[in-house]
PDB file of N, CA and C in Angstrom:
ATOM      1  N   UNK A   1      -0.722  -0.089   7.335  1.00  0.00           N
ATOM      2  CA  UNK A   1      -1.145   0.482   6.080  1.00  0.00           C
ATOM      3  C   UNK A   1      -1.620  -0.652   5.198  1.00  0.00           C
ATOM      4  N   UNK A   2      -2.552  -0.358   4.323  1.00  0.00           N
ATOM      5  CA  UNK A   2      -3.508  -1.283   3.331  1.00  0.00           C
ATOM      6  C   UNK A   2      -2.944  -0.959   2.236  1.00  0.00           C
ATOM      7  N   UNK A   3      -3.385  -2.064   1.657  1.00  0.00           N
ATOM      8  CA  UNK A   3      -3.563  -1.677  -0.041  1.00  0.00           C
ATOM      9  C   UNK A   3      -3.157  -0.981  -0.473  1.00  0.00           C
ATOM     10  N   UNK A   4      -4.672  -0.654  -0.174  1.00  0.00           N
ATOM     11  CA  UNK A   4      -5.641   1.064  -0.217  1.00  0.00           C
ATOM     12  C   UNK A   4      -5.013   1.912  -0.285  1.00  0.00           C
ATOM     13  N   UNK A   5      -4.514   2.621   0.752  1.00  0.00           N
ATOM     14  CA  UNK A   5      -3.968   3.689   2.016  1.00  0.00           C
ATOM     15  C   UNK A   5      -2.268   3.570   0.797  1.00  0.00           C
ATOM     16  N   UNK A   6      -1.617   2.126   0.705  1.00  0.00           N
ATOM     17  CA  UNK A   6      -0.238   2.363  -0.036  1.00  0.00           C
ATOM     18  C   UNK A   6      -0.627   2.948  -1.677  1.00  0.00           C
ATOM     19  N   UNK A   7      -1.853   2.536  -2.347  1.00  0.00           N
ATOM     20  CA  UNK A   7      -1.882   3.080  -3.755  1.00  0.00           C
ATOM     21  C   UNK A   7      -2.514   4.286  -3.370  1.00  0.00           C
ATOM     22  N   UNK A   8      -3.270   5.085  -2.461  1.00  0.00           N
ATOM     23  CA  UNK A   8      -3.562   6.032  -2.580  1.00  0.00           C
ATOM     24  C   UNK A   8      -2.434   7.022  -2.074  1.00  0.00           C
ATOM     25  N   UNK A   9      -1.388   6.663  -1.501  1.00  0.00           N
ATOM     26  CA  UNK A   9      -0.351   7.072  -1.153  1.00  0.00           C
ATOM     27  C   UNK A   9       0.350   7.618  -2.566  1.00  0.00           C
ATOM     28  N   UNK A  10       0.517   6.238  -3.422  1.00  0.00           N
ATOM     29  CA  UNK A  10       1.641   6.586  -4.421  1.00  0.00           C
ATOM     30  C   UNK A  10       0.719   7.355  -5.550  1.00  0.00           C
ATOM     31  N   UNK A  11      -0.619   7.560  -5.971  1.00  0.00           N
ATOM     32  CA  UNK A  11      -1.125   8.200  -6.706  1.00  0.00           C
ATOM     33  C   UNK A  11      -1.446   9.770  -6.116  1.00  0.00           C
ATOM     34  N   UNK A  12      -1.194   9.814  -4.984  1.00  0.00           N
ATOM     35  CA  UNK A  12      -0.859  11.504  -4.915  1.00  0.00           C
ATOM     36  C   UNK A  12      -0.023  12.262  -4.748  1.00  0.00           C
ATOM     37  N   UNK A  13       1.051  11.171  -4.984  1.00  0.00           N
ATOM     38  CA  UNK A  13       2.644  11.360  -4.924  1.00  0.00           C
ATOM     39  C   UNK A  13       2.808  11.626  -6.855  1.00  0.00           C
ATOM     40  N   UNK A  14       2.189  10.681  -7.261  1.00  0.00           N
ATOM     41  CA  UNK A  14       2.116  11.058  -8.834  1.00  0.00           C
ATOM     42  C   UNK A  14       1.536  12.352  -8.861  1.00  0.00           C
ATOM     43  N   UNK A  15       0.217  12.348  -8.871  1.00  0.00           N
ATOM     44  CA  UNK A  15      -0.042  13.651  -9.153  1.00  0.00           C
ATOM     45  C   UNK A  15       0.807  14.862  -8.969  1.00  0.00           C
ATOM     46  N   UNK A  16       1.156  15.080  -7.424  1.00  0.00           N
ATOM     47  CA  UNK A  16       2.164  15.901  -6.827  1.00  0.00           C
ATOM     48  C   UNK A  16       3.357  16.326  -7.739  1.00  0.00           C
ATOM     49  N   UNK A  17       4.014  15.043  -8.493  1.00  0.00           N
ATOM     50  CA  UNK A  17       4.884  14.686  -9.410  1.00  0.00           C
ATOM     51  C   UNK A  17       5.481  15.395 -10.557  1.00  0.00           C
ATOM     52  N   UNK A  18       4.127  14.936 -11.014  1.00  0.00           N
ATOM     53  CA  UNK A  18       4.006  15.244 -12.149  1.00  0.00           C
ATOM     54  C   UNK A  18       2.871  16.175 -12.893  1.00  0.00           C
ATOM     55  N   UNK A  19       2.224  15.982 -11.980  1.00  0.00           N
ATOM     56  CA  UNK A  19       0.801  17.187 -12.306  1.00  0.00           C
ATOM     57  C   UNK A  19       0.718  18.844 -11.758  1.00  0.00           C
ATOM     58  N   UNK A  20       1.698  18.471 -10.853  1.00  0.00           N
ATOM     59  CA  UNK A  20       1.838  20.238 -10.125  1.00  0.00           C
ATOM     60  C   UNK A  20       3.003  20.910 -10.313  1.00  0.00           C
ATOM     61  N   UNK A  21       2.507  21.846 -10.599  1.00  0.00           N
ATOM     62  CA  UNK A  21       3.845  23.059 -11.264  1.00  0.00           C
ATOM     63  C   UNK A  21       3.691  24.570  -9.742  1.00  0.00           C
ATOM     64  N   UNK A  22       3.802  24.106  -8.822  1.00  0.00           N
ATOM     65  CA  UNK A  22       3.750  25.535  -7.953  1.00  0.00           C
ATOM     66  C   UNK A  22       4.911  25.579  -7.365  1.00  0.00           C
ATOM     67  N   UNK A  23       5.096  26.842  -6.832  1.00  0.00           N
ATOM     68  CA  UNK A  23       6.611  27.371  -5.929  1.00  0.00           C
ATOM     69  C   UNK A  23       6.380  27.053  -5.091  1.00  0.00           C
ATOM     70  N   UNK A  24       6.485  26.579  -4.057  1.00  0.00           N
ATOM     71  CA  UNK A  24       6.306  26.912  -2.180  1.00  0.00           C
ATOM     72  C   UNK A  24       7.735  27.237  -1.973  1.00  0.00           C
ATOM     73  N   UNK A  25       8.041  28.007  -1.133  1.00  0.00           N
ATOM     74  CA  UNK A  25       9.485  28.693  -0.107  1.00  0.00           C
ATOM     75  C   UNK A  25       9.302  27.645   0.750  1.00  0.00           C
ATOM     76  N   UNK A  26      10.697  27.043   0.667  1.00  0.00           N
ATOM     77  CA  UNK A  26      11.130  26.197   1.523  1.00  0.00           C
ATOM     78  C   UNK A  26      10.627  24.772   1.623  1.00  0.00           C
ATOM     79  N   UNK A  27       9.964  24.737   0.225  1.00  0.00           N
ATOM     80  CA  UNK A  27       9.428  23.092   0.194  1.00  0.00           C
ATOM     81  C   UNK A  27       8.980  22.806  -1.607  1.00  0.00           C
ATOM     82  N   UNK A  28       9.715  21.983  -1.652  1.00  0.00           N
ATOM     83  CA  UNK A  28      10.317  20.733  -3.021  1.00  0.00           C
ATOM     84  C   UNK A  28       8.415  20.034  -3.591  1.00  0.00           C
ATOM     85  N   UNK A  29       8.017  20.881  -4.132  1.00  0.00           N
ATOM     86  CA  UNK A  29       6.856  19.812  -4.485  1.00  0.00           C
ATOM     87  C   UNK A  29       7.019  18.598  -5.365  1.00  0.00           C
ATOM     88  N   UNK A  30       7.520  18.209  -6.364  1.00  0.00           N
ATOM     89  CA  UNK A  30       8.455  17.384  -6.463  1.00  0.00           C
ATOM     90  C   UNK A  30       8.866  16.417  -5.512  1.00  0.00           C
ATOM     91  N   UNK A  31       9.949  16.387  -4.859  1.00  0.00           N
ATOM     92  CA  UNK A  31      10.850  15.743  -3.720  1.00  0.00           C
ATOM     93  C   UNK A  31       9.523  14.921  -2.742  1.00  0.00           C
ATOM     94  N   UNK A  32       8.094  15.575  -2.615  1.00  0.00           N
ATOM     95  CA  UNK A  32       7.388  15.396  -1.537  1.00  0.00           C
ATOM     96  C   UNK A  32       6.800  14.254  -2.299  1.00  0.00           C
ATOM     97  N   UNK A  33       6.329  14.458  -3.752  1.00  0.00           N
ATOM     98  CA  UNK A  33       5.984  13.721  -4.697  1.00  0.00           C
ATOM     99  C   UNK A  33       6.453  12.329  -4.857  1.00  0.00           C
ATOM    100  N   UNK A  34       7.785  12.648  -4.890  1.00  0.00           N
ATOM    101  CA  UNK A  34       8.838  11.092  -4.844  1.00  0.00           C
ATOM    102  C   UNK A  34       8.708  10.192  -3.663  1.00  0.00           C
ATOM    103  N   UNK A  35       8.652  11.343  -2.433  1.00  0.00           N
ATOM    104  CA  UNK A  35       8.445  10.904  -1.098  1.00  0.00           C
ATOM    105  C   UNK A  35       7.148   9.926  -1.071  1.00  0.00           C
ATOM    106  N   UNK A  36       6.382  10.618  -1.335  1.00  0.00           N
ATOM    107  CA  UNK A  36       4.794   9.731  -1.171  1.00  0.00           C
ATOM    108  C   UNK A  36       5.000   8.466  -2.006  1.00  0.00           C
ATOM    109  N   UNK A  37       5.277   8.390  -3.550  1.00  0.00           N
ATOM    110  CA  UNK A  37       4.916   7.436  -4.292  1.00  0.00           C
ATOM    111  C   UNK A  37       6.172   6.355  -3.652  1.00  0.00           C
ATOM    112  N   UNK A  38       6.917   6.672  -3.183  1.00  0.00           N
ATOM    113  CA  UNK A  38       8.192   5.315  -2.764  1.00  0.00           C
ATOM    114  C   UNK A  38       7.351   4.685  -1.599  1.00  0.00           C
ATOM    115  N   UNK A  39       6.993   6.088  -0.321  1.00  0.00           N
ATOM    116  CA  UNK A  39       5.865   5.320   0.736  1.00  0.00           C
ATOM    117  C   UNK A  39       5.445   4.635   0.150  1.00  0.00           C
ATOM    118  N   UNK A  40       4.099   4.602  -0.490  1.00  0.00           N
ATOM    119  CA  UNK A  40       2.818   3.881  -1.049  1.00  0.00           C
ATOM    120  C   UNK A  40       3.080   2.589  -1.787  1.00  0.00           C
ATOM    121  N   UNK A  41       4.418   2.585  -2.742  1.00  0.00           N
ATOM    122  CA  UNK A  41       4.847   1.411  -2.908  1.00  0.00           C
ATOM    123  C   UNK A  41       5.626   0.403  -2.033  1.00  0.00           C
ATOM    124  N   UNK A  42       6.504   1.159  -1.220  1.00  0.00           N
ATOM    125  CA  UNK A  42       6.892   0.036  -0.110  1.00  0.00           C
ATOM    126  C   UNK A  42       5.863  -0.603   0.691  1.00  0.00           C
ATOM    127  N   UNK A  43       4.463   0.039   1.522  1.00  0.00           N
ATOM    128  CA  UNK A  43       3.737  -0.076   1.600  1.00  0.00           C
ATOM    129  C   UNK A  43       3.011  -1.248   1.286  1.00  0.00           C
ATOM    130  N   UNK A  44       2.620  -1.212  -0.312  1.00  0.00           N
ATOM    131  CA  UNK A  44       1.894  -2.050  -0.830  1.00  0.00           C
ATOM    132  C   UNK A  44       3.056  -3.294  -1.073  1.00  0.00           C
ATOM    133  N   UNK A  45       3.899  -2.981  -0.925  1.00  0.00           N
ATOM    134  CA  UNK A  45       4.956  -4.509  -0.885  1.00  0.00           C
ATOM    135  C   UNK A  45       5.025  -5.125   0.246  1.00  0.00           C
ATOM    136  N   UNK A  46       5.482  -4.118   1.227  1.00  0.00           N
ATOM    137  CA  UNK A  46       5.029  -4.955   2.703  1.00  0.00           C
ATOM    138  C   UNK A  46       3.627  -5.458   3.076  1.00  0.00           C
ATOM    139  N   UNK A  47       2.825  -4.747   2.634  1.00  0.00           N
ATOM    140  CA  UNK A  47       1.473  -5.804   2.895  1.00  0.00           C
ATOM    141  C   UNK A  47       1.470  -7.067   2.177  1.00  0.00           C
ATOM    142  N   UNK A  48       1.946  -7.124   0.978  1.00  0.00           N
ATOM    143  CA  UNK A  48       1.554  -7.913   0.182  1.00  0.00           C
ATOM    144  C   UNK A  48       2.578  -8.849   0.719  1.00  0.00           C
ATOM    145  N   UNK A  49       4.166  -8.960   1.083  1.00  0.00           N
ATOM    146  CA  UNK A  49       4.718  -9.979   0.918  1.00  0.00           C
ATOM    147  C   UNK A  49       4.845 -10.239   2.867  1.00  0.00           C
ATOM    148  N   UNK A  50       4.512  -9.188   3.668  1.00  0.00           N
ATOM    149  CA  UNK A  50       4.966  -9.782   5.324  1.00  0.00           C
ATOM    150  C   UNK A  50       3.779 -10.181   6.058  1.00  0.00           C
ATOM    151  N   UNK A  51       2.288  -9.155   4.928  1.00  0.00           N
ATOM    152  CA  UNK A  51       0.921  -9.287   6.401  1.00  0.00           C
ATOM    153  C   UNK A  51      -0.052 -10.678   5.766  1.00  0.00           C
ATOM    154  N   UNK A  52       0.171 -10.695   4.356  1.00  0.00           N
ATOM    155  CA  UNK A  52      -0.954 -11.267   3.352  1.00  0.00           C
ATOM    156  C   UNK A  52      -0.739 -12.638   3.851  1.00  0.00           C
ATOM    157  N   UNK A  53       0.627 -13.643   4.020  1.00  0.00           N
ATOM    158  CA  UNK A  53       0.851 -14.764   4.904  1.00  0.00           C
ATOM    159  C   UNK A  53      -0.301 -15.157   5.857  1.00  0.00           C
ATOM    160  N   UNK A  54      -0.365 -14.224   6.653  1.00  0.00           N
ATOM    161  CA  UNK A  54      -0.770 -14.309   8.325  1.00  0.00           C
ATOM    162  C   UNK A  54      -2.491 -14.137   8.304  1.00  0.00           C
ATOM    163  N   UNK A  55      -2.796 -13.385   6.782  1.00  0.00           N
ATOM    164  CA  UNK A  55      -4.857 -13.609   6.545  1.00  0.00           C
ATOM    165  C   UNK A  55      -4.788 -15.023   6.024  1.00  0.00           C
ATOM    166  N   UNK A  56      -4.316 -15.454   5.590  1.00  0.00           N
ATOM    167  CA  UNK A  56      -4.185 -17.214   4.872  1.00  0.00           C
ATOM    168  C   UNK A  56      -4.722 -18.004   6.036  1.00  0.00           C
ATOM    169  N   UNK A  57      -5.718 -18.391   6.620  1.00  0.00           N
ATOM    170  CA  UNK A  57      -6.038 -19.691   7.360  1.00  0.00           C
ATOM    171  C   UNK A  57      -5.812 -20.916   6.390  1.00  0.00           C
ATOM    172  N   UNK A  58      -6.028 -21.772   7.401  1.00  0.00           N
ATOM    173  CA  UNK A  58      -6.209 -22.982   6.718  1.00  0.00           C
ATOM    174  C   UNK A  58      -7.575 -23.576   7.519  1.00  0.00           C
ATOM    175  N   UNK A  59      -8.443 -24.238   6.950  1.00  0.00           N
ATOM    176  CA  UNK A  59      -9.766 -24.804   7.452  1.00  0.00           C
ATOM    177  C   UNK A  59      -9.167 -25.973   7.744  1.00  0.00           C
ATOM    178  N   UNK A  60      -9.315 -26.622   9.217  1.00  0.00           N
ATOM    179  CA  UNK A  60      -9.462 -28.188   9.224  1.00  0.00           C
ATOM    180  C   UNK A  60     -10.743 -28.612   9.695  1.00  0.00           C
ATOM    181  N   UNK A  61     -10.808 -29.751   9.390  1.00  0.00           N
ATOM    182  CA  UNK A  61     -12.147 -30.473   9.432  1.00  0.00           C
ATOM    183  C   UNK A  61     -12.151 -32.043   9.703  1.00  0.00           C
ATOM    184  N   UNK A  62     -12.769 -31.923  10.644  1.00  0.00           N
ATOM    185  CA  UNK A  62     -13.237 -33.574  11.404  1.00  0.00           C
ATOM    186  C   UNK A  62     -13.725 -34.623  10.293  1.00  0.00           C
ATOM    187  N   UNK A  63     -13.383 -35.597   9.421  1.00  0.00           N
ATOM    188  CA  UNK A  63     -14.159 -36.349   8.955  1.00  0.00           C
ATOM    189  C   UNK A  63     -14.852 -37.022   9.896  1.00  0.00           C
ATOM    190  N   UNK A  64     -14.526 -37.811  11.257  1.00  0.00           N
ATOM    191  CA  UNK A  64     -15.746 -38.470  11.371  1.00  0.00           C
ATOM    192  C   UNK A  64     -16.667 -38.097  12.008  1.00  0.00           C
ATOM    193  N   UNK A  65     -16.596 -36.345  12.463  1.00  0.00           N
ATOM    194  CA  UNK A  65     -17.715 -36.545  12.955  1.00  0.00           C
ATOM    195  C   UNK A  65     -18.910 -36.270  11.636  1.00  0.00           C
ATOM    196  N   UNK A  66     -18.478 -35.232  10.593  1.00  0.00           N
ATOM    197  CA  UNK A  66     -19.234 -35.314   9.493  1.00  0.00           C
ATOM    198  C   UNK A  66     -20.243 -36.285   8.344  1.00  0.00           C
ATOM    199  N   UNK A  67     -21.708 -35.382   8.682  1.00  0.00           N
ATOM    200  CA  UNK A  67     -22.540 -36.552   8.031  1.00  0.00           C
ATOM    201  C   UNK A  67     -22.634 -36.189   6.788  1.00  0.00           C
ATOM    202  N   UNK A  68     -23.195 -37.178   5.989  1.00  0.00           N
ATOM    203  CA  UNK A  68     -23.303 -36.749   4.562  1.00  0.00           C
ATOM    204  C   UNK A  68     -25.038 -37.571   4.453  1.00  0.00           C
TER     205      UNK A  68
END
C-alpha cells in the first residue's frame, strides 16, 4: 500500500464517519468508518517509516575516472 491508497483509505473512512447517516441490518457504518481511517493511517506510517528507507539510494562515483 502507497501513500495514496493509505490517505485514500482514511478519507473514506472519514467520510463513512462522519458524513453518513444510513441504517444497514447487520452492519455498523460507523465501526467500518473507524475501520478504514486506522487502515489508511497505519498504512501511511508503515510506508513512511519501514519502505521509504529502502527508495533512499545512495550515488557513488569514481573520481578518477571523471573528466572535468
Amino acid at each position: 500500500m502507497g501513500i495514496g491508497a493509505g490517505i485514500v483509505l482514511a478519507a473514506l473512512g472519514a467520510i463513512l464517519y462522519f458524513g453518513v447517516e444510513a441504517n444497514v441490518n447487520g452492519l455498523d457504518i460507523k465501526v467500518v468508518g473507524v475501520i478504514l481511517m486506522v487502515a489508511g493511517v497505519v498504512g501511511v506510517v508503515l510506508e513512511l517509516v519501514l519502505f521509504a528507507p529502502r527508495r533512499r539510494g545512495t550515488a557513488v562515483t569514481n573520481r578518477e575516472t571523471e573528466t572535468y
